[in-house]
Protein backbone atom coordinates (compact mmCIF):
# COMPACT_ATOMS: atom_id res chain seq x y z
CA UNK A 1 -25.78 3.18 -37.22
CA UNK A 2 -22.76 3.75 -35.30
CA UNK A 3 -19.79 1.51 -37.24
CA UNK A 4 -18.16 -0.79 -35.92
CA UNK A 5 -14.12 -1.39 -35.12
CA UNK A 6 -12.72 -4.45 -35.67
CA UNK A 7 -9.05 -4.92 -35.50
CA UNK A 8 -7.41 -7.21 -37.95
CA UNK A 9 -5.64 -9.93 -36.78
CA UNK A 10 -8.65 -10.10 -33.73
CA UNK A 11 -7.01 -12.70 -31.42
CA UNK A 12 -4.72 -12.60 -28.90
CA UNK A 13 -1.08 -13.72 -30.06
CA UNK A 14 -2.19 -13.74 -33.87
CA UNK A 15 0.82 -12.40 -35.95
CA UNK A 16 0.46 -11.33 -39.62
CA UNK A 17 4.10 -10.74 -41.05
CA UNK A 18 4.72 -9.21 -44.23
CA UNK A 19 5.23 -11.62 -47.31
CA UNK A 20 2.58 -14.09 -45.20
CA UNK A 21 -1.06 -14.73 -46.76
CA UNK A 22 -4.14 -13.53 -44.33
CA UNK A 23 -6.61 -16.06 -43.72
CA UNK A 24 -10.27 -15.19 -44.77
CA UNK A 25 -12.16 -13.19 -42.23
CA UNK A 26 -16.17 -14.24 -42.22
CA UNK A 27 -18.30 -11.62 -40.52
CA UNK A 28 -21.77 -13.21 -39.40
CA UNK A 29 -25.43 -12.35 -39.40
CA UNK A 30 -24.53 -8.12 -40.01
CA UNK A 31 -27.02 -6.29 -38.05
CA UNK A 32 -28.78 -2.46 -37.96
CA UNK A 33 -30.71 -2.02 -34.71
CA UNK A 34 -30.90 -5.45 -33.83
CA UNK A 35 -32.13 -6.48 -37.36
CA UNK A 36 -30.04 -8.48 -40.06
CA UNK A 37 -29.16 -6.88 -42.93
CA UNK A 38 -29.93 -9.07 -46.29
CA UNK A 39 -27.11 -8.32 -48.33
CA UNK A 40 -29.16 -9.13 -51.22
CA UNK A 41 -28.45 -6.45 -54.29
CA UNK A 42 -25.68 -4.60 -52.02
CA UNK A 43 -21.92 -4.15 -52.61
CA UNK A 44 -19.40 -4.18 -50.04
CA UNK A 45 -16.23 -2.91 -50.80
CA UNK A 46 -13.09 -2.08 -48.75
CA UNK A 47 -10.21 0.17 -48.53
CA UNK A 48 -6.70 -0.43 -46.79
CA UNK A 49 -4.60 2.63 -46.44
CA UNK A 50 -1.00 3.10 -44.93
CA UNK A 51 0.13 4.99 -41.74
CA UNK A 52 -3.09 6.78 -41.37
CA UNK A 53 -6.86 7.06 -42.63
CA UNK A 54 -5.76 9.64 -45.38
CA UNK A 55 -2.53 8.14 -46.24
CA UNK A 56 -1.81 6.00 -49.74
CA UNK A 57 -4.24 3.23 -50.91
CA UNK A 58 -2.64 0.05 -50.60
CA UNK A 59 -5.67 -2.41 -51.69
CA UNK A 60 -8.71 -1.90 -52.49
CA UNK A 61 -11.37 -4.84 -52.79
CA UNK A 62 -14.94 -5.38 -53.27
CA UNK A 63 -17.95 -7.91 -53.49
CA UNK A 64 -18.31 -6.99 -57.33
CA UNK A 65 -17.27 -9.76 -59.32
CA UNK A 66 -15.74 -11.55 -56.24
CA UNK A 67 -13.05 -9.32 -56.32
CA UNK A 68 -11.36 -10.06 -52.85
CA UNK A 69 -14.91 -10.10 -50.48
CA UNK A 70 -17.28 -12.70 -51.54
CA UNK A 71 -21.01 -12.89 -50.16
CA UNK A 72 -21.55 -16.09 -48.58
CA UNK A 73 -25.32 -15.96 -47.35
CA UNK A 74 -26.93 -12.76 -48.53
CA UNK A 75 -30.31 -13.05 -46.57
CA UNK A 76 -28.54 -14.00 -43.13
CA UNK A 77 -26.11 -10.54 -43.10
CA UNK A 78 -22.72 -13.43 -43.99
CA UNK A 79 -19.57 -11.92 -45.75
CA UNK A 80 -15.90 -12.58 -45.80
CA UNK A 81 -12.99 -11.16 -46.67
CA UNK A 82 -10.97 -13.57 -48.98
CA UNK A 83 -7.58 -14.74 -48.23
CA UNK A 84 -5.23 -12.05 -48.70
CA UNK A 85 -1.81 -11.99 -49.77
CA UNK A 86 0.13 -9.40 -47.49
CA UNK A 87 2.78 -8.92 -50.13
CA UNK A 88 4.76 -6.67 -52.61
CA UNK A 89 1.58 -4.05 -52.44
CA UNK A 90 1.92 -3.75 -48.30
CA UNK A 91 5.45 -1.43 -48.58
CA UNK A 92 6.76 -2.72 -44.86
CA UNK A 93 5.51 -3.52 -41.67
CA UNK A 94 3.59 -1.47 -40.20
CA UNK A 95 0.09 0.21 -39.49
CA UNK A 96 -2.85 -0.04 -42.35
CA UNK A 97 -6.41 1.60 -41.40
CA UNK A 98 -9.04 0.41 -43.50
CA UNK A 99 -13.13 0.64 -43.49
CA UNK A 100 -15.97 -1.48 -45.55
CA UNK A 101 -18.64 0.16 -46.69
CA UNK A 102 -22.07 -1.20 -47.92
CA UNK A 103 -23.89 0.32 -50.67
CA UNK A 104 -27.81 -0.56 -52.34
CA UNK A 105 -26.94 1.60 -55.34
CA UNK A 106 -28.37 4.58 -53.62
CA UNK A 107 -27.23 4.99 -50.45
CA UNK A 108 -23.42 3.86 -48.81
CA UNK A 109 -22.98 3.07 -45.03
CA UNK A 110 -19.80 2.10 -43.27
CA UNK A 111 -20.14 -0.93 -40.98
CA UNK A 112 -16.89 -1.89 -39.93
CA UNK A 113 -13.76 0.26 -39.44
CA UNK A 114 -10.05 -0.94 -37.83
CA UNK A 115 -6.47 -1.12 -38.16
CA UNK A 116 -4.23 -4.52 -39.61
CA UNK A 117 -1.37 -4.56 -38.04
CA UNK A 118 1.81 -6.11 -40.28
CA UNK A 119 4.98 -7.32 -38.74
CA UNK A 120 8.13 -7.05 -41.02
CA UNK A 121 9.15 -10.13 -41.66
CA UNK A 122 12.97 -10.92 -41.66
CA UNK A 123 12.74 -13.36 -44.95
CA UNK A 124 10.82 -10.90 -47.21
């Protein structure tokens, strides 16, 4: 499976500025070769990073324990990524890469893969 990018914010003249909160983003009826994938018993978690794919972890969040992705219809392939405040942890405007990776407790696949891009915002 060949992941997937997917920019963050995703539509044309969307602005996220620094200080702002990011409204949820759902993802819908995942798919491997043309097949949902029930999400039943996996974990998805997710990692932002600064300036590059190497660079310092910013946030880090995960489907255990609703900890920032929550699950919303495991046998239909449904996730989202909770609202998210782009604050004091998100040093300046700017460039974050960031994948999410499923995992069965055995194996780990990344799905999805992209860049959020941050405006400074002048009242922060």
């Amino acid at each position: 499976m060949t992941p997937v990018e997917y920019n963050i914010p995703n539509t044309s003249g969307e602005v996220l500025y620094l200080g702002d909160t990011m409204d949820e983003v759902t993802f819908t009826g995942v798919t491997v070769d043309s097949v949902t994938l029930d999400l039943t018993g996996y974990t998805i978690t997710m990692k932002i990073r600064k300036g590059h794919k190497t660079g310092a972890e910013i946030k880090s969040l995960t489907s255990a324990s609703d900890a920032g992705i929550t699950i919303t219809d495991a046998s239909s392939g449904n996730f989202k990524i909770n609202k998210l405040d782009i604050d004091s942890e998100f040093p300046a405007g700017g460039e974050y890469y960031y994948d999410i990776q499923f995992t069965d407790g055995t194996d780990t696949w990344t799905y999805f893969y992209g860049i959020i891009t941050i405006t400074q915002d002048v009242t922060y």
